[in-house]
Protein backbone atom coordinates (compact mmCIF):
# COMPACT_ATOMS: atom_id res chain seq x y z
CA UNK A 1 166.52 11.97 -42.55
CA UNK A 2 166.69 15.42 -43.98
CA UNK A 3 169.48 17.50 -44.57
CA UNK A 4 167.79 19.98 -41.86
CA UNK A 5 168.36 17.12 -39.51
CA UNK A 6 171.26 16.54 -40.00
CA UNK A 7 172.12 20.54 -39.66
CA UNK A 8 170.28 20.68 -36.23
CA UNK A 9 172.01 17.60 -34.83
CA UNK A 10 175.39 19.33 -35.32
CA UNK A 11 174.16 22.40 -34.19
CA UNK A 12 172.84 20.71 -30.93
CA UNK A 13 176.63 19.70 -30.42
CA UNK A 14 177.80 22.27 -31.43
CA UNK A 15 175.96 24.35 -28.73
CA UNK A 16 176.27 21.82 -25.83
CA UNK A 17 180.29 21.76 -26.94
CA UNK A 18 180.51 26.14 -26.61
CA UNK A 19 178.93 25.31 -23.38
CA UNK A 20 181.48 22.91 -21.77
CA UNK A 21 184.25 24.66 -22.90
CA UNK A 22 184.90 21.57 -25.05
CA UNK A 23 187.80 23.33 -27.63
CA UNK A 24 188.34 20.05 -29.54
CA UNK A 25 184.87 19.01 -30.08
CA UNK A 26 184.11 22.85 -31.21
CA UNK A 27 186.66 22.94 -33.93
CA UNK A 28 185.35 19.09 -35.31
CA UNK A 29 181.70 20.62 -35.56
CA UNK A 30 182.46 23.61 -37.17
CA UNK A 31 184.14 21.59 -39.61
CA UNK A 32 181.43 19.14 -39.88
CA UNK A 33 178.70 22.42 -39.69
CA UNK A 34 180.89 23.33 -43.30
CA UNK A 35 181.07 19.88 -44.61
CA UNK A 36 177.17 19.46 -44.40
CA UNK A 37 176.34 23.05 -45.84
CA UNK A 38 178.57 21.57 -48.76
CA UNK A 39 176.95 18.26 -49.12
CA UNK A 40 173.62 20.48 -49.16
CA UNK A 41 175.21 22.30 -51.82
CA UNK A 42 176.27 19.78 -53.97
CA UNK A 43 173.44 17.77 -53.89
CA UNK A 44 170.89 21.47 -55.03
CA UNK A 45 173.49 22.21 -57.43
CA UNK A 46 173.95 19.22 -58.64
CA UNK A 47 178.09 18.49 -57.55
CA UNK A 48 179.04 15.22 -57.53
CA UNK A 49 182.71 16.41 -56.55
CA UNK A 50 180.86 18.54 -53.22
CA UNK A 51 179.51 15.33 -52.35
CA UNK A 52 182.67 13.08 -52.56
CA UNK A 53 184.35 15.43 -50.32
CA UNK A 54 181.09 15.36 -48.23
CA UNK A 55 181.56 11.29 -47.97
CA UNK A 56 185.22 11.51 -47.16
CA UNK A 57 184.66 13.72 -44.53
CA UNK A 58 182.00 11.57 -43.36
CA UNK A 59 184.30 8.74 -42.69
CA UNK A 60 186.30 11.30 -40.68
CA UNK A 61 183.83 12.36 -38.81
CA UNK A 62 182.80 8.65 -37.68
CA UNK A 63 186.24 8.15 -36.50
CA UNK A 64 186.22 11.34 -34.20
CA UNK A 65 182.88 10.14 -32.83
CA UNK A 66 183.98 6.94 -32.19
CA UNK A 67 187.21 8.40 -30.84
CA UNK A 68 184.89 10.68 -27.98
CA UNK A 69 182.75 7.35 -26.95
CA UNK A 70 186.15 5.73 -26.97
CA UNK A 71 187.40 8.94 -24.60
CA UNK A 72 184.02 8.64 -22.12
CA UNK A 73 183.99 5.17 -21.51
CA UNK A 74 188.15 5.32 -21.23
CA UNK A 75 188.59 2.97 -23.42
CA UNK A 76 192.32 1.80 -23.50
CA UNK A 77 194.98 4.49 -21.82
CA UNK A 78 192.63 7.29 -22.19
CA UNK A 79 191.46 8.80 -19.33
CA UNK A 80 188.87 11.82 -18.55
CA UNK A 81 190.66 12.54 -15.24
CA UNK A 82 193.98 12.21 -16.62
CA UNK A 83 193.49 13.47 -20.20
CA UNK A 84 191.98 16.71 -20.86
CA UNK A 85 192.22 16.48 -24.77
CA UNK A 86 188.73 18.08 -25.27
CA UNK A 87 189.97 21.26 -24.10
CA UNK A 88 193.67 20.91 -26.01
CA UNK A 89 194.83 21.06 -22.48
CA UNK A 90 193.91 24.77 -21.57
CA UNK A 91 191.35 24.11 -19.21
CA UNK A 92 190.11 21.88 -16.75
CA UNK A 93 186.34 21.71 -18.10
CA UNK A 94 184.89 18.65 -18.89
CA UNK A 95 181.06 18.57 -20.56
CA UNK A 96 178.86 20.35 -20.21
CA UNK A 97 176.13 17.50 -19.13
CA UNK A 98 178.77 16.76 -16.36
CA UNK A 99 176.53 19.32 -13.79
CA UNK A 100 173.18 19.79 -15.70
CA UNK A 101 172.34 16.18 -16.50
CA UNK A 102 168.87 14.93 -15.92
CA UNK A 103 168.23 14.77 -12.08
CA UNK A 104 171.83 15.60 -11.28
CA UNK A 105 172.46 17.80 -7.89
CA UNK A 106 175.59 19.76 -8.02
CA UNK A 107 177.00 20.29 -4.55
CA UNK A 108 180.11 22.61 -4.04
CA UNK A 109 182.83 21.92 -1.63
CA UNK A 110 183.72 24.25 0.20
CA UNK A 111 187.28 24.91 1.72
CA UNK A 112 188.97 22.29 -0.60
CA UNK A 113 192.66 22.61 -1.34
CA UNK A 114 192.27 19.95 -4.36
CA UNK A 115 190.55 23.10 -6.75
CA UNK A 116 193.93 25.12 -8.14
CA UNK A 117 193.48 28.81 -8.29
CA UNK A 118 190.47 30.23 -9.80
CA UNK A 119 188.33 27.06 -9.79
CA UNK A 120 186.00 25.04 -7.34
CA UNK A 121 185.64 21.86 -6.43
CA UNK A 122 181.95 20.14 -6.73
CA UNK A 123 180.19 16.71 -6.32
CA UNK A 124 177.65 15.73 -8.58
CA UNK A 125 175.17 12.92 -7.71
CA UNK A 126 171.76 11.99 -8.40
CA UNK A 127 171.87 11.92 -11.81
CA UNK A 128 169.54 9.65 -14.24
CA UNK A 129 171.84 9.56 -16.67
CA UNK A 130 175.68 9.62 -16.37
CA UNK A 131 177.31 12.38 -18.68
CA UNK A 132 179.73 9.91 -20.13
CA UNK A 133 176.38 8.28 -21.31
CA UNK A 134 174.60 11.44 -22.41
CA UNK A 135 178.09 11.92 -24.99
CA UNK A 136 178.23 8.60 -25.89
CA UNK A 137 174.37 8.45 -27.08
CA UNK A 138 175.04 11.81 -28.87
CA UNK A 139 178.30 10.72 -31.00
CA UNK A 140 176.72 7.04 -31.43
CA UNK A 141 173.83 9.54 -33.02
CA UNK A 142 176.60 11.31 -35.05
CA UNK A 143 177.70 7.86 -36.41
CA UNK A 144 174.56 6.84 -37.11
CA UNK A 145 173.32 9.90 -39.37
CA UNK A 146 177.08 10.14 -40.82
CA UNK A 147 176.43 6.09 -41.83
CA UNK A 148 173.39 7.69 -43.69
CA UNK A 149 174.10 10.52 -45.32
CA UNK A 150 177.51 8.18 -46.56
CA UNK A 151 175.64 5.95 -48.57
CA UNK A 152 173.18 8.97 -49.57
CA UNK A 153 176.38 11.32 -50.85
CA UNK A 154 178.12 8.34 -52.69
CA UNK A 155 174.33 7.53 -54.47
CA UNK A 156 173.07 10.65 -55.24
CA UNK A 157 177.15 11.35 -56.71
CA UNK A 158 176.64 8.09 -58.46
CA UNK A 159 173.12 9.05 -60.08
CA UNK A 160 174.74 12.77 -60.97
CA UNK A 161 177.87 11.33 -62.54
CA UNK A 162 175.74 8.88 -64.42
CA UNK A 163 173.20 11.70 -65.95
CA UNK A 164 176.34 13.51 -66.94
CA UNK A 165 177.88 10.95 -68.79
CA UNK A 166 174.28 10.14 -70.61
CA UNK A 167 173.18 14.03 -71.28
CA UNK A 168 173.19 14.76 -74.98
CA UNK A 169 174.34 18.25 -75.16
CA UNK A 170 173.38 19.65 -78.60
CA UNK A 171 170.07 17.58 -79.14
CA UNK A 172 169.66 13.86 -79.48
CA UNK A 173 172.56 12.40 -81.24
CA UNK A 174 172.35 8.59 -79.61
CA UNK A 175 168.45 7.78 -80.18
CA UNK A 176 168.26 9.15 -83.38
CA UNK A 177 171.57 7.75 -85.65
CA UNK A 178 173.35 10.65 -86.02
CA UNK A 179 176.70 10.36 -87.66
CA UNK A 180 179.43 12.65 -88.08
CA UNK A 181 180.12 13.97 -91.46
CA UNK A 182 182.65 12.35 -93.43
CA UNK A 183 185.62 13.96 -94.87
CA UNK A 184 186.23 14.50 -98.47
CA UNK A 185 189.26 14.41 -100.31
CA UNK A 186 188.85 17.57 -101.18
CA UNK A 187 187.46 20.98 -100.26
CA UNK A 188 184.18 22.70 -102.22
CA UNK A 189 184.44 26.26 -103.19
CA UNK A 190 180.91 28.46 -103.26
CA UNK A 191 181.08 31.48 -104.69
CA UNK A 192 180.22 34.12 -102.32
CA UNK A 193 178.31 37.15 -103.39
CA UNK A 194 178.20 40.54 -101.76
């Protein structure tokens, strides 16, 4: 994959994300959004050290996607009814896929004394796909191109490190037997004319 790929596939989340209200998730893709432009940076410039930081965060970023697919399915004590860590607790919004997934029909209820002030309460059925589903497929897609561009940042750093320790900067010392000049005992004097 390109790095244009991998700069619309955070952008996708990032957008879905702004739409849910998802505060958490916002703040990780605008990181990552940063961390890729970097890793594209590094690797036109020719940065080994941009692309290290690329991989480490890279191995962050895998462990907050498999945190969220750990968060939908409720894996352990987390829970989407009970937790509402996406939104750092401001909010009760959940994602955005929640009430326009594919084939979902979003029906409000009226006269319910469950929504607190300001909110509504609605019932979503119908839908092909479950949103838990929808966010688990996207990070397991996050995981996947981070697993890529992982072993791409720590080979192309590899292959940059390596021409820099091999470049000959004044002009073919190594294939043609150069040697340093030897010092003498003692020091010539030339006349100098004016």
């Amino acid at each position: 994959p390109s790095p244009v790929l991998f700069q619309v596939a955070a952008l996708e989340r990032q957008i879905f994300d702004f739409l849910g209200y998802q505060w958490a998730p916002i703040l990780a893709n605008f990181l990552h959004i940063m961390a890729v432009i970097l890793g594209i940076f590094g690797t036109i410039q020719y940065r080994s050290r941009y692309l290290m930081m690329y991989a480490v965060w890279l191995v962050l970023w895998v462990g907050w996607n498999a945190f969220i697919i750990c968060f939908y399915l409720e894996v352990g004590r987390l829970s989407q009814d009970r937790d509402f860590i996406m939104t750092f607790n401001t909010s009760l919004h959940r994602s955005w896929w929640m009430e326009n997934g594919p084939g979902c029909l979003v029906t409000p209820v009226l006269n319910s004394n469950l929504a607190p002030e300001d909110h509504h309460v609605i019932t979503v059925s119908g839908c092909l796909l479950d949103y838990q589903y929808i966010e688990v497929v996207s990070s397991a897609t996050q995981i996947f191109l981070a697993l890529f561009g992982f072993v791409y940042a720590c080979y192309v750093s590899k292959v940059f490190l390596e021409e820099e320790d091999s470049f000959d900067f004044i002009g073919g010392f190594d294939s043609y037997g150069y040697q340093a000049p030897q010092k003498t005992s003692h020091l010539q004097l030339q006349p100098l004319y004016t």
